[in-house]
Protein backbone atom coordinates (compact mmCIF):
# COMPACT_ATOMS: atom_id res chain seq x y z
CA UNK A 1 1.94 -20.15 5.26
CA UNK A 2 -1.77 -21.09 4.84
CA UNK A 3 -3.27 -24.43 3.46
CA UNK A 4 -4.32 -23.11 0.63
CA UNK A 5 -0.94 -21.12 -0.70
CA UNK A 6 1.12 -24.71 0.39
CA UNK A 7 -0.93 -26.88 -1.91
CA UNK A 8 -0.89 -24.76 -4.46
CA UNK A 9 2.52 -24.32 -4.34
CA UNK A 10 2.48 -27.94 -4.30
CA UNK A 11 0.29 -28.32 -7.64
CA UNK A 12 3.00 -25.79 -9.19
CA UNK A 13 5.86 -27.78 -8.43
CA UNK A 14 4.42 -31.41 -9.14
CA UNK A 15 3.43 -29.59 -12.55
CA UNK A 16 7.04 -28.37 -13.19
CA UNK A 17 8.73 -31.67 -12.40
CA UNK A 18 5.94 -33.85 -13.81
CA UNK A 19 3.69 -32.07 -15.81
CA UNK A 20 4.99 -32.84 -19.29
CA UNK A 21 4.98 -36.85 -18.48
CA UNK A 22 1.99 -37.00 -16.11
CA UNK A 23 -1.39 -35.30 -16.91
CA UNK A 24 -1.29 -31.82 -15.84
CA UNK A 25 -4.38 -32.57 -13.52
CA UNK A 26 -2.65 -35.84 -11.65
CA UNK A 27 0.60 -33.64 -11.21
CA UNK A 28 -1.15 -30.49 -9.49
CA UNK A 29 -3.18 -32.81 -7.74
CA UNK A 30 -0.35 -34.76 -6.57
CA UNK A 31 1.50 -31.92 -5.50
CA UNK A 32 -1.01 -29.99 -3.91
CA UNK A 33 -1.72 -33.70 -1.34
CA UNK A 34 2.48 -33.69 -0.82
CA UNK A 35 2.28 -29.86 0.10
CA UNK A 36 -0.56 -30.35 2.88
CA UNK A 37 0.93 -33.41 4.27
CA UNK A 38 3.84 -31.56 6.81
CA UNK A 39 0.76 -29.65 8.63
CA UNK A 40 -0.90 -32.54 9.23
CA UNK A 41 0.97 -32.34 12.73
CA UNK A 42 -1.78 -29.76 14.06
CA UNK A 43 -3.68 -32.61 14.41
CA UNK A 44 -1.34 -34.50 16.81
CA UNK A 45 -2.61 -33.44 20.68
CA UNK A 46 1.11 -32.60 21.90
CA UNK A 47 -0.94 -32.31 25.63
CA UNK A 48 -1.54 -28.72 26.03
CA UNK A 49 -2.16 -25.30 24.03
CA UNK A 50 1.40 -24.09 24.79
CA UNK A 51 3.25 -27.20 23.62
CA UNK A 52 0.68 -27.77 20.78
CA UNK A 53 1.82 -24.32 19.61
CA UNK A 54 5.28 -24.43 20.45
CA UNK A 55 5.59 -27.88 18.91
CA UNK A 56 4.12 -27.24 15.46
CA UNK A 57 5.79 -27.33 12.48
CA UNK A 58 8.27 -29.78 14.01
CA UNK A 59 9.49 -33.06 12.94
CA UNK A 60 7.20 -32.70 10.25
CA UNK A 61 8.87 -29.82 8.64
CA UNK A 62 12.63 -30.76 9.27
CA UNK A 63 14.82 -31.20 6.04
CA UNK A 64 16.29 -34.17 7.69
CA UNK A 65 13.19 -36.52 8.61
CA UNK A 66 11.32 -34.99 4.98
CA UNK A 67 14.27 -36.56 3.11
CA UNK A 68 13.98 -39.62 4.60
CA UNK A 69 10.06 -39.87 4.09
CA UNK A 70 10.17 -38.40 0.50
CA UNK A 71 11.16 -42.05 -1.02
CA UNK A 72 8.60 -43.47 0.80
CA UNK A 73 5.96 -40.82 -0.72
CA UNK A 74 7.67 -40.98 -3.67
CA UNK A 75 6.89 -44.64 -4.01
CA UNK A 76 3.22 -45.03 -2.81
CA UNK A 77 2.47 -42.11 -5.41
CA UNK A 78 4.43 -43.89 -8.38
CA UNK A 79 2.33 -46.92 -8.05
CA UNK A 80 -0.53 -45.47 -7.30
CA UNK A 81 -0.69 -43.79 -10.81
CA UNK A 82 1.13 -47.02 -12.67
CA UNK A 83 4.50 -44.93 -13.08
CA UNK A 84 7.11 -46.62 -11.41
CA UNK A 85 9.41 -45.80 -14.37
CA UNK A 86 9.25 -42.33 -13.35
CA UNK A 87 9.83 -42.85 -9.64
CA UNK A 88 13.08 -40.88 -9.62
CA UNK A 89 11.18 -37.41 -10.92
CA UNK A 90 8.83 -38.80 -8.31
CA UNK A 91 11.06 -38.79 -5.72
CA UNK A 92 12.72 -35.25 -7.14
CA UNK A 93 8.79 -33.24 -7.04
CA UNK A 94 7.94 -34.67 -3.50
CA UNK A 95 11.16 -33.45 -2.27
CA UNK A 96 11.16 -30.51 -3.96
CA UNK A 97 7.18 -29.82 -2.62
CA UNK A 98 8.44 -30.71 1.05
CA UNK A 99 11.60 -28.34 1.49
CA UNK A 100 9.90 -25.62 -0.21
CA UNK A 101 7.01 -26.12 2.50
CA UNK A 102 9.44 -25.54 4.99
CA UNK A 103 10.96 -23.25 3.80
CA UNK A 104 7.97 -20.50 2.74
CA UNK A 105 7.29 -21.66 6.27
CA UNK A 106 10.07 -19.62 7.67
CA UNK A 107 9.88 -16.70 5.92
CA UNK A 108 7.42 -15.79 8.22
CA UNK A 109 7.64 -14.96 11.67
CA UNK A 110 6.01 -18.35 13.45
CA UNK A 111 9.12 -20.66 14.11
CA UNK A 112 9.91 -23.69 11.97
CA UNK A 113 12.05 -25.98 12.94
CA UNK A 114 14.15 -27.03 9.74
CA UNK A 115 17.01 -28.60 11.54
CA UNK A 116 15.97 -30.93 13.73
CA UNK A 117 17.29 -33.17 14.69
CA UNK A 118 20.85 -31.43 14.26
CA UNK A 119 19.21 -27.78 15.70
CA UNK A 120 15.54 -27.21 18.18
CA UNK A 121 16.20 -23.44 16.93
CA UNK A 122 12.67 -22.38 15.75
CA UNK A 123 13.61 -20.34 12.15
CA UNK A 124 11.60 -17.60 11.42
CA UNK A 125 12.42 -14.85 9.21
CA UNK A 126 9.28 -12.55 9.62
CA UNK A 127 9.31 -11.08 6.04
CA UNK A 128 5.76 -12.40 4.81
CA UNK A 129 2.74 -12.52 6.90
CA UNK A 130 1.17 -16.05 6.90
CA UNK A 131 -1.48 -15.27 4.41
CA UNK A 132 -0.33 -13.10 1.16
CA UNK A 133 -2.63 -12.86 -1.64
CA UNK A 134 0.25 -11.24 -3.72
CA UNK A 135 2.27 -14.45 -3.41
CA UNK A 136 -0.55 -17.17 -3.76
CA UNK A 137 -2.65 -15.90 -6.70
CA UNK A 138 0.49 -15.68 -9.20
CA UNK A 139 0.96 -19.39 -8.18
CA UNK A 140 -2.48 -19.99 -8.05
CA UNK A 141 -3.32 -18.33 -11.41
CA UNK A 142 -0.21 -19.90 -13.21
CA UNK A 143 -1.31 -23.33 -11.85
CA UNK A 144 -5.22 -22.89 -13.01
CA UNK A 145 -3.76 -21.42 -16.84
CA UNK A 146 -1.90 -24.52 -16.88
CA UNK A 147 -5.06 -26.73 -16.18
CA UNK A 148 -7.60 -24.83 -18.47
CA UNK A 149 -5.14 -23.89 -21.69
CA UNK A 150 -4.96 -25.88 -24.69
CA UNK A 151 -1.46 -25.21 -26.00
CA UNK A 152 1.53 -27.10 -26.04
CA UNK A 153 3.54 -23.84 -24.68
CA UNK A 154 0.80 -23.67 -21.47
CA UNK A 155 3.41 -24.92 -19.06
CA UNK A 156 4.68 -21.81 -19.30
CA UNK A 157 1.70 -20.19 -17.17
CA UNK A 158 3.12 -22.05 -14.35
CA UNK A 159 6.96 -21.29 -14.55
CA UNK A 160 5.55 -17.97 -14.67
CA UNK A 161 4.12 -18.21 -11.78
CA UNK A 162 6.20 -20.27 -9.85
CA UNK A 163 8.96 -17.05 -11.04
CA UNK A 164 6.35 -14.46 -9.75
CA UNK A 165 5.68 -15.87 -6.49
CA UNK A 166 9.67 -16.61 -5.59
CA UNK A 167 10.70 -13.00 -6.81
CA UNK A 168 7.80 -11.36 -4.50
CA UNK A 169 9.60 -13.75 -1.48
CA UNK A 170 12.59 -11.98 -2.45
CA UNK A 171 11.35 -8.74 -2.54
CA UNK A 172 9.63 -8.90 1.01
CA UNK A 173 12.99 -10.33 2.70
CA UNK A 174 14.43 -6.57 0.94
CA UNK A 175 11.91 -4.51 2.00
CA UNK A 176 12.03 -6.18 5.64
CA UNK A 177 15.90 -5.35 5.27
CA UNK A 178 15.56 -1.66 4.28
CA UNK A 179 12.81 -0.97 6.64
CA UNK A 180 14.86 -2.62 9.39
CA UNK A 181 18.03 -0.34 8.58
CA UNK A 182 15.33 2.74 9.00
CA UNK A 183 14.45 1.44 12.17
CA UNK A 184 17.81 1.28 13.42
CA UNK A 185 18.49 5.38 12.64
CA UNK A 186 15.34 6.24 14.23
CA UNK A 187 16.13 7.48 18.30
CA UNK A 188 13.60 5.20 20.15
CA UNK A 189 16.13 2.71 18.64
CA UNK A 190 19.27 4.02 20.04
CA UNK A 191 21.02 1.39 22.20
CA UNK A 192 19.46 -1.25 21.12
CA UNK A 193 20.74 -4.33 19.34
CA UNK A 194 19.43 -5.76 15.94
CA UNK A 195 18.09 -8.81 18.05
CA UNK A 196 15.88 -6.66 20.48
CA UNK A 197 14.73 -5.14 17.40
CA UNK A 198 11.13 -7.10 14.87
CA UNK A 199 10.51 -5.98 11.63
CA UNK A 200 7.11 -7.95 10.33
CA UNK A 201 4.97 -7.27 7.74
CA UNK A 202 1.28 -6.53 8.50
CA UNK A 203 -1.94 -8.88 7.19
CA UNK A 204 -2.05 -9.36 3.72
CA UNK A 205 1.36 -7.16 2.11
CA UNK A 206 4.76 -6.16 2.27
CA UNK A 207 4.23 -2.28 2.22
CA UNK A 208 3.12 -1.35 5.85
CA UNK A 209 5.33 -2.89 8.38
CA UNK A 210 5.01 -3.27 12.30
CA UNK A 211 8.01 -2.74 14.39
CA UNK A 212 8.31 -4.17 18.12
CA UNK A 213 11.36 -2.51 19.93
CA UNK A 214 12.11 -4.84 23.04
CA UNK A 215 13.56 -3.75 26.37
CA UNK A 216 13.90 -5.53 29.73
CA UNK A 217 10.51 -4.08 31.21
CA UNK A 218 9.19 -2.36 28.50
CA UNK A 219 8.26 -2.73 24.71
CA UNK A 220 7.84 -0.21 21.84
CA UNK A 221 5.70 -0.76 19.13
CA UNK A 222 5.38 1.66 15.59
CA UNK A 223 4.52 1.01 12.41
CA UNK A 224 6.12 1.95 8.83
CA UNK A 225 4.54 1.92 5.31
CA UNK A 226 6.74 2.53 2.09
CA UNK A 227 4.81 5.26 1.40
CA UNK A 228 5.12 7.03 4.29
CA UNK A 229 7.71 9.70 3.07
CA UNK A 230 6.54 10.03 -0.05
CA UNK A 231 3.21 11.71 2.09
CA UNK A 232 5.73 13.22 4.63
CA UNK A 233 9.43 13.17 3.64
CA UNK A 234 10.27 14.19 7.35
CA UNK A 235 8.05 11.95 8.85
CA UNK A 236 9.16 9.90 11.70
CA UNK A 237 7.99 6.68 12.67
CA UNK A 238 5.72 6.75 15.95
CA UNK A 239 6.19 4.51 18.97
CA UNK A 240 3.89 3.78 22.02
CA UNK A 241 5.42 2.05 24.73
CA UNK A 242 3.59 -0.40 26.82
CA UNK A 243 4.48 -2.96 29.86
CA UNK A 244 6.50 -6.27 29.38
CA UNK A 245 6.20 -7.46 33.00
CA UNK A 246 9.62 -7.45 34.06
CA UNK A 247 8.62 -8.45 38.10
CA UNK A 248 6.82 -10.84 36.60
CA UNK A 249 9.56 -12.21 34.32
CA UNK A 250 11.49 -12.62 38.08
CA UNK A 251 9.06 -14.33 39.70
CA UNK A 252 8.37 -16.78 36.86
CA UNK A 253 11.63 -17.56 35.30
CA UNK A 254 11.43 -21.48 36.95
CA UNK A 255 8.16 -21.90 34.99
CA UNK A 256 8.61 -24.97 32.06
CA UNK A 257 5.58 -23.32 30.45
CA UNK A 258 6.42 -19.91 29.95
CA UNK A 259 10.03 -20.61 29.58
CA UNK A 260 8.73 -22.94 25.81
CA UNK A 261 7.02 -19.28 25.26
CA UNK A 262 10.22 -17.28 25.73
CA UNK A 263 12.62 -19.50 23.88
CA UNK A 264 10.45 -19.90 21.10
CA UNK A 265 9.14 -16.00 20.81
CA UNK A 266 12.71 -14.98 20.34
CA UNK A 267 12.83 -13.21 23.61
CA UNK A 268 9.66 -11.26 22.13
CA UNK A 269 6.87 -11.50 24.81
CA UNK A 270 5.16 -9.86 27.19
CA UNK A 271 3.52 -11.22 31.34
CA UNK A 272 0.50 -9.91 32.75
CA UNK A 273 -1.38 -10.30 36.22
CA UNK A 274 -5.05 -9.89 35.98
CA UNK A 275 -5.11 -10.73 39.72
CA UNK A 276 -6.34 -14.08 39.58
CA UNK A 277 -4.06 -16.07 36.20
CA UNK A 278 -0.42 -14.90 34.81
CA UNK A 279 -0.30 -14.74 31.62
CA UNK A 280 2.33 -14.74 28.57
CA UNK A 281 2.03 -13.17 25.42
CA UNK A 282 4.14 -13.88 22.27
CA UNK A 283 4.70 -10.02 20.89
CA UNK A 284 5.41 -11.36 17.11
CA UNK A 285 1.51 -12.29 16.21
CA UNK A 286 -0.31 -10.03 16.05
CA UNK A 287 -0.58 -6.58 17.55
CA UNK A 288 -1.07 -4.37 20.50
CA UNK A 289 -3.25 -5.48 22.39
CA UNK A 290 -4.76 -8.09 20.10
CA UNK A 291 -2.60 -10.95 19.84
CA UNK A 292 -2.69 -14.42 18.22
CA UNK A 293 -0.83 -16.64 21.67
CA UNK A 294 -1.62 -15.61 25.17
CA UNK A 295 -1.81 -18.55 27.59
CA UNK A 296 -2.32 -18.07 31.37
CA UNK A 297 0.30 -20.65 33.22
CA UNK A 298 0.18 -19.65 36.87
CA UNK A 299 -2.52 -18.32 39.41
CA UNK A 300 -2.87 -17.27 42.91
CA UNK A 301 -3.90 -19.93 45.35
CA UNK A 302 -0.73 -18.88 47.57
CA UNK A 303 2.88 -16.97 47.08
CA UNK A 304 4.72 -18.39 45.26
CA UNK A 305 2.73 -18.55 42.78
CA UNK A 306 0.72 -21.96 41.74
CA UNK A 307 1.92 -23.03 38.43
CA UNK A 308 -1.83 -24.91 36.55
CA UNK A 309 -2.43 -26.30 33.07
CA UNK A 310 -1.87 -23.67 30.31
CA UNK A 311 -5.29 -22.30 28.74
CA UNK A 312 -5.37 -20.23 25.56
CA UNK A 313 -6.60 -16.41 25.65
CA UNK A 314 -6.86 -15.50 21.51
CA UNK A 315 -7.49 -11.55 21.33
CA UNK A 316 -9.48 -10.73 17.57
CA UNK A 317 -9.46 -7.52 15.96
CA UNK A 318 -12.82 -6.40 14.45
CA UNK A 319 -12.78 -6.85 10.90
CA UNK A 320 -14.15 -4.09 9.69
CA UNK A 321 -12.04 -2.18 11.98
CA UNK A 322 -8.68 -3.41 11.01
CA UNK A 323 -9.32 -3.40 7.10
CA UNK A 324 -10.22 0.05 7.47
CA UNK A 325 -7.07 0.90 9.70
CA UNK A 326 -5.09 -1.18 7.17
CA UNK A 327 -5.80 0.15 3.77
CA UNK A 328 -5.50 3.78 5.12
CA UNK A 329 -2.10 3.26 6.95
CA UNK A 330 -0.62 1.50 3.94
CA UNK A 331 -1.13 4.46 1.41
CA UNK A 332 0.72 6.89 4.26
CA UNK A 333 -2.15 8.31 5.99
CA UNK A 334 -1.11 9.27 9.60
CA UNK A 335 -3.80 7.25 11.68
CA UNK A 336 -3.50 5.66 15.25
CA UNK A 337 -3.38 1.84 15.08
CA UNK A 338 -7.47 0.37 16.65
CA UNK A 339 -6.98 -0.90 20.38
């Protein structure tokens, strides 16, 4: 998730664990620092755009290597506010603010890797999109009630949130499940197993939903909002199929670079030749043909081709464009995705 929703989750689980020893203000505050500190890693030069991609939320963000830093946290914070008697509900809220990190970090569709150094596997569930105004304001708003009310019950602004926000996780990992089963009835689906098959949520909600059918040369990709058939009951969801680069998958499948891009997309990417640079695409961010991770890893100096140092090709959607598309689509209206 974003900076912002992580240390305010932070704040509302320092406030929970602490808040009725600690000042409210020192608790959110010392929550909100623990929930930044696992992202800090973007700021570690892994030595090239694939690998600094590929390689994020990492070590950082493993249950493993957060347990045995949380102590240390845990510590440095307890003195630092002359609380050492408290160090155990210390060490409880930075734990607590870490795994929860991780975890919110997963439910979208990025890759974190929570079990190292057991498991590399890159665990994304895909149900949220990375910024959700419907999950950080309750949180946010809970936390900032807490801060401003004078009443001895005001606490319970932020359990409310805290509630809020973990039911509307809950709710997106159901929606992504019904929506998914849909998907699976529909005939562009036929033959095709529930791993070849990505259910994401668009920017900002859980109601429209983007759908990425994967073949070996080809991809599909539709889109679904809840409201759909309640506009249409018969409606069908639309599919446009587009290239994956298959002859290019062939000729490439030695290359170290594009092979971190296929592991860790899931199998969900796409190659393209622009005559001069290859290029690979991760499918999940983003959409078609304005992605989040394309990064060129091989050009044409001779057959075969040349692999060179990855460089980073980010494709943006207008604005104005894409909020437009976005709020129409998600009440049901029957509009073409912008290209």
């Amino acid at each position: 998730m974003d900076s912002v929703t992580q240390a305010t989750l932070g704040a509302a689980i320092g406030v929970a664990v602490l808040g009725r020893r600690r000042p409210i203000w020192q608790a959110a505050l010392s929550g909100a620092v623990v929930g930044t500190l696992p992202d800090l890693d973007v700021f570690l030069d892994k030595g090239d755009p694939v690998r600094n991609m590929v390689l994020h939320r990492a070590e950082t963000h493993a249950f493993f290597w957060q347990a045995l830093a949380a102590p240390v946290i845990a510590f440095l914070l307890a003195t630092i506010t002359r609380s050492r008697d408290l160090l155990g509900r210390w060490v409880v809220m930075v734990l607590l603010t870490l795994f929860t990190h991780s975890l919110i970090d997963a439910i979208t569709v990025y890759g974190t890797r929570i079990a190292l150094p057991f498991s590399d596997h890159p665990f994304g569930v895909g149900s949220m999109f990375i910024i959700d105004p419907s999950y950080t304001l309750p949180l946010l708003l809970g936390v900032v009630m807490t801060l401003i009310w004078r009443s001895r019950s005001r606490l319970r602004w932020n359990t409310a949130g805290l509630l809020i926000s973990t039911m509307y996780a809950g709710w997106s990992i159901a929606a992504q499940a019904h929506v998914t089963e849909l998907v699976m009835r529909e005939p562009a689906a036929a033959g095709l197993e529930r791993d070849q098959v990505l259910v994401t949520p668009t920017p900002f909600n859980t109601v429209l939903w983007r759908i990425v059918l994967r073949r070996d040369d080809t991809y599909q990709e539709g889109f679904y909002s809840l409201l759909d058939r309640s506009v249409d009951p018969q409606r069908r969801i639309h599919f446009e199929t587009f290239e994956r680069g298959g002859e290019l998958d062939r000729r490439t499948a030695d290359f170290a670079d594009a092979q971190m891009i296929r592991d860790f997309s899931h199998g969900f990417y796409s190659l393209e030749d622009d005559g001069r640079q290859v290029w690979i695409t991760d499918l999940r961010m983003g959409q078609h043909p304005h992605y989040a991770f394309s990064f060129a890893f091989a050009e044409h100096h001779s057959e075969p081709l040349t692999a060179i140092s990855p460089e980073r090709r980010r494709s943006r959607l207008p604005v104005d464009r894409g909020i437009d598309w976005l709020t129409r689509r998600i009440q049901g209206e029957a509009i073409p995705p912008p290209r």
